[in-house]
Protein backbone atom coordinates (compact mmCIF):
# COMPACT_ATOMS: atom_id res chain seq x y z
CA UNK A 1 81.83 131.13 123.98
CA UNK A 2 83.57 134.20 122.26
CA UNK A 3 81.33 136.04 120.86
CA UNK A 4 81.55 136.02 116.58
CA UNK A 5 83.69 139.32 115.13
CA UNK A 6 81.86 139.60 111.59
CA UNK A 7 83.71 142.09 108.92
CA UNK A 8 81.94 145.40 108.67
CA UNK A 9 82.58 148.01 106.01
CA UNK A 10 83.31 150.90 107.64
CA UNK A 11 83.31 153.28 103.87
CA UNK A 12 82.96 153.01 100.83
CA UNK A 13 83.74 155.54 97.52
CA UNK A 14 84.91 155.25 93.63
CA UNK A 15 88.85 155.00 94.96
CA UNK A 16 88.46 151.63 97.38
CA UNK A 17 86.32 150.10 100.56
CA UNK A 18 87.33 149.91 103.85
CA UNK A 19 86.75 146.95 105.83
CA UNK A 20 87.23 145.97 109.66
CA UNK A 21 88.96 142.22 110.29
CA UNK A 22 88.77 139.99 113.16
CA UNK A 23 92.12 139.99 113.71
CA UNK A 24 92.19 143.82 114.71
CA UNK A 25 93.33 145.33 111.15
CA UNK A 26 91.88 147.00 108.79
CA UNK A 27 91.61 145.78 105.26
CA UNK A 28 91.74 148.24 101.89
CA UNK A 29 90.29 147.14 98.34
CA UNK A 30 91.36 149.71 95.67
CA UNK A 31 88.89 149.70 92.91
CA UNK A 32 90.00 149.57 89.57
CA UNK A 33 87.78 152.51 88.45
CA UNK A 34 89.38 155.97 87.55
CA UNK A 35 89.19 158.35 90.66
CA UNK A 36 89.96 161.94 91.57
CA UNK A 37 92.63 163.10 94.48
CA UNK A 38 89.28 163.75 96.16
CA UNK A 39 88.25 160.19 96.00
CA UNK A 40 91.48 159.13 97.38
CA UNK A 41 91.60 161.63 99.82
CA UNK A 42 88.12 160.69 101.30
CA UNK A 43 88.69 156.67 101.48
CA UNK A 44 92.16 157.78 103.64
CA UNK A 45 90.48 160.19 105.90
CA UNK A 46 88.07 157.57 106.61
CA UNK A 47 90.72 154.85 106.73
CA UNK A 48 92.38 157.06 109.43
CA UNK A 49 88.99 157.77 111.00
CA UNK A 50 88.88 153.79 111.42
CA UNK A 51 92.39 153.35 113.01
CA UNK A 52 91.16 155.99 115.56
CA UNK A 53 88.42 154.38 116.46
CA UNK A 54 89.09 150.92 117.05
CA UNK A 55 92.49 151.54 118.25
CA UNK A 56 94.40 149.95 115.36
CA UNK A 57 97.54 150.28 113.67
CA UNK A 58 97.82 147.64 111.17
CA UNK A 59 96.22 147.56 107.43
CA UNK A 60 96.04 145.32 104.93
CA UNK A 61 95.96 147.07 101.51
CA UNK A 62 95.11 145.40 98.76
CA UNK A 63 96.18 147.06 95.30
CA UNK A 64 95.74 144.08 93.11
CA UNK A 65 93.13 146.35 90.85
CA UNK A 66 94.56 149.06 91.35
CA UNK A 67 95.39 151.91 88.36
CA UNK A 68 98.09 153.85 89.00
CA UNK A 69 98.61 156.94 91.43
CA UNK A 70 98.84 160.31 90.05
CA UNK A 71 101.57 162.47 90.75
CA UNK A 72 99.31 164.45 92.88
CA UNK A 73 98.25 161.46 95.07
CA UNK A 74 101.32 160.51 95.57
CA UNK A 75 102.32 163.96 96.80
CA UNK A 76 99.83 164.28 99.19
CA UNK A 77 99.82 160.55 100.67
CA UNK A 78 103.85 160.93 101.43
CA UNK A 79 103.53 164.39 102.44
CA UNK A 80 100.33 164.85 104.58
CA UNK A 81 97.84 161.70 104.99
CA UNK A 82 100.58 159.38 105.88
CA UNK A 83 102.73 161.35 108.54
CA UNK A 84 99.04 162.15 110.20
CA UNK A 85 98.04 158.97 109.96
CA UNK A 86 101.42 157.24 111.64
CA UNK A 87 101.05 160.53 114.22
CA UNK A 88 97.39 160.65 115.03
CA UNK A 89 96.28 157.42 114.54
CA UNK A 90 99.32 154.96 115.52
CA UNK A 91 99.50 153.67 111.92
CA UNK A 92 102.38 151.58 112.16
CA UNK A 93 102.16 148.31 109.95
CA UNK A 94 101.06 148.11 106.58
CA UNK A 95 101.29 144.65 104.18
CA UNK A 96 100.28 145.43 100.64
CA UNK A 97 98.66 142.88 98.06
CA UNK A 98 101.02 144.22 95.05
CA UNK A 99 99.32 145.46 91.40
CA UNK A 100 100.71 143.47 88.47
CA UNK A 101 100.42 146.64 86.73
CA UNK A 102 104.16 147.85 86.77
CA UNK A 103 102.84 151.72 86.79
CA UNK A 104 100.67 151.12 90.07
CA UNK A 105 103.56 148.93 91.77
CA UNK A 106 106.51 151.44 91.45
CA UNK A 107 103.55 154.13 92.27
CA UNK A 108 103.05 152.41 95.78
CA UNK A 109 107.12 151.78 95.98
CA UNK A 110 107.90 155.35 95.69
CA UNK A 111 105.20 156.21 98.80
CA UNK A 112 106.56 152.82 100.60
CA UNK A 113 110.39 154.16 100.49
CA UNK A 114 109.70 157.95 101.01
CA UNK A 115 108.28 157.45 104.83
CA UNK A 116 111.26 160.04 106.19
CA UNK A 117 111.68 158.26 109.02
CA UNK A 118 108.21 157.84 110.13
CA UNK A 119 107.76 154.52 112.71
CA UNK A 120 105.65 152.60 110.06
CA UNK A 121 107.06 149.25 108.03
CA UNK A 122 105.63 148.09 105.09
CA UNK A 123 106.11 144.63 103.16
CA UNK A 124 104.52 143.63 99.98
CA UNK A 125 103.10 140.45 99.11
CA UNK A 126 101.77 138.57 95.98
CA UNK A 127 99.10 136.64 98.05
CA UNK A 128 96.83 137.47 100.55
CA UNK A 129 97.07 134.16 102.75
CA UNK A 130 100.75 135.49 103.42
CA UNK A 131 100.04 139.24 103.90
CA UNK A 132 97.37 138.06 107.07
CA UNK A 133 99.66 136.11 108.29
CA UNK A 134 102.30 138.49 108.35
CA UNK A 135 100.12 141.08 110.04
CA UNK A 136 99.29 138.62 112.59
CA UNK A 137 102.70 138.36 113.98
CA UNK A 138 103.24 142.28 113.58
CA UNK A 139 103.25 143.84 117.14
């Protein structure tokens, strides 16, 4: 018998939790609460930390709660955190559980189409059933 893969949060601030699957991905929850650069710069250090340690590339980030990024936030996930991550820690495949809020989704669409040729490829979704699935297939 295989043995049983239970979730286990691997950190958790004011921006978001990070989560480990049993399909080998990680899984982010954005909080709704108001955060600092610093908070969001802590959950993705740690979020990197994760993909280092067990080895994978693929996250599932949900922004359904999400408020908006700052201008700062954005600056420093397109410019440092995600080059390092898709460098250092073979991030590669990201699905994304969209906002409703139209701030937070053109927010995550500006970061999404500003990779500068990194090897990552995102894909939003609107449920979550299809955004596993989808990183299921993902090699």
């Amino acid at each position: 018998m295989a043995p049983v893969f239970s979730p286990t949060v691997v950190f958790e601030n004011a921006a978001g939790r990070i989560l480990t699957d049993p399909d080998k991905f990680l899984r982010l929850y954005w909080k709704p609460n108001t955060r600092t650069l610093a908070d969001t710069q802590a959950l993705l250090q740690h979020l990197t930390r994760a993909m280092q340690q067990y080895g994978w590339g693929k996250v599932l980030g949900n922004q359904v709660e999400i408020l908006p990024y700052s201008p700062e936030e954005q600056a420093w996930i397109t410019t440092t955190w995600l080059p390092h991550a898709v460098q250092h820690a073979g991030y590669r495949v990201g699905a994304i559980l969209v906002s409703a809020n139209l701030y937070a989704r053109l927010a995550t669409a500006y970061i999404t189409t500003n990779v500068q040729g990194l090897a990552i490829r995102f894909r939003s979704f609107d449920k979550e059933a299809e955004a596993e699935a989808w990183l299921r297939r993902q090699e």
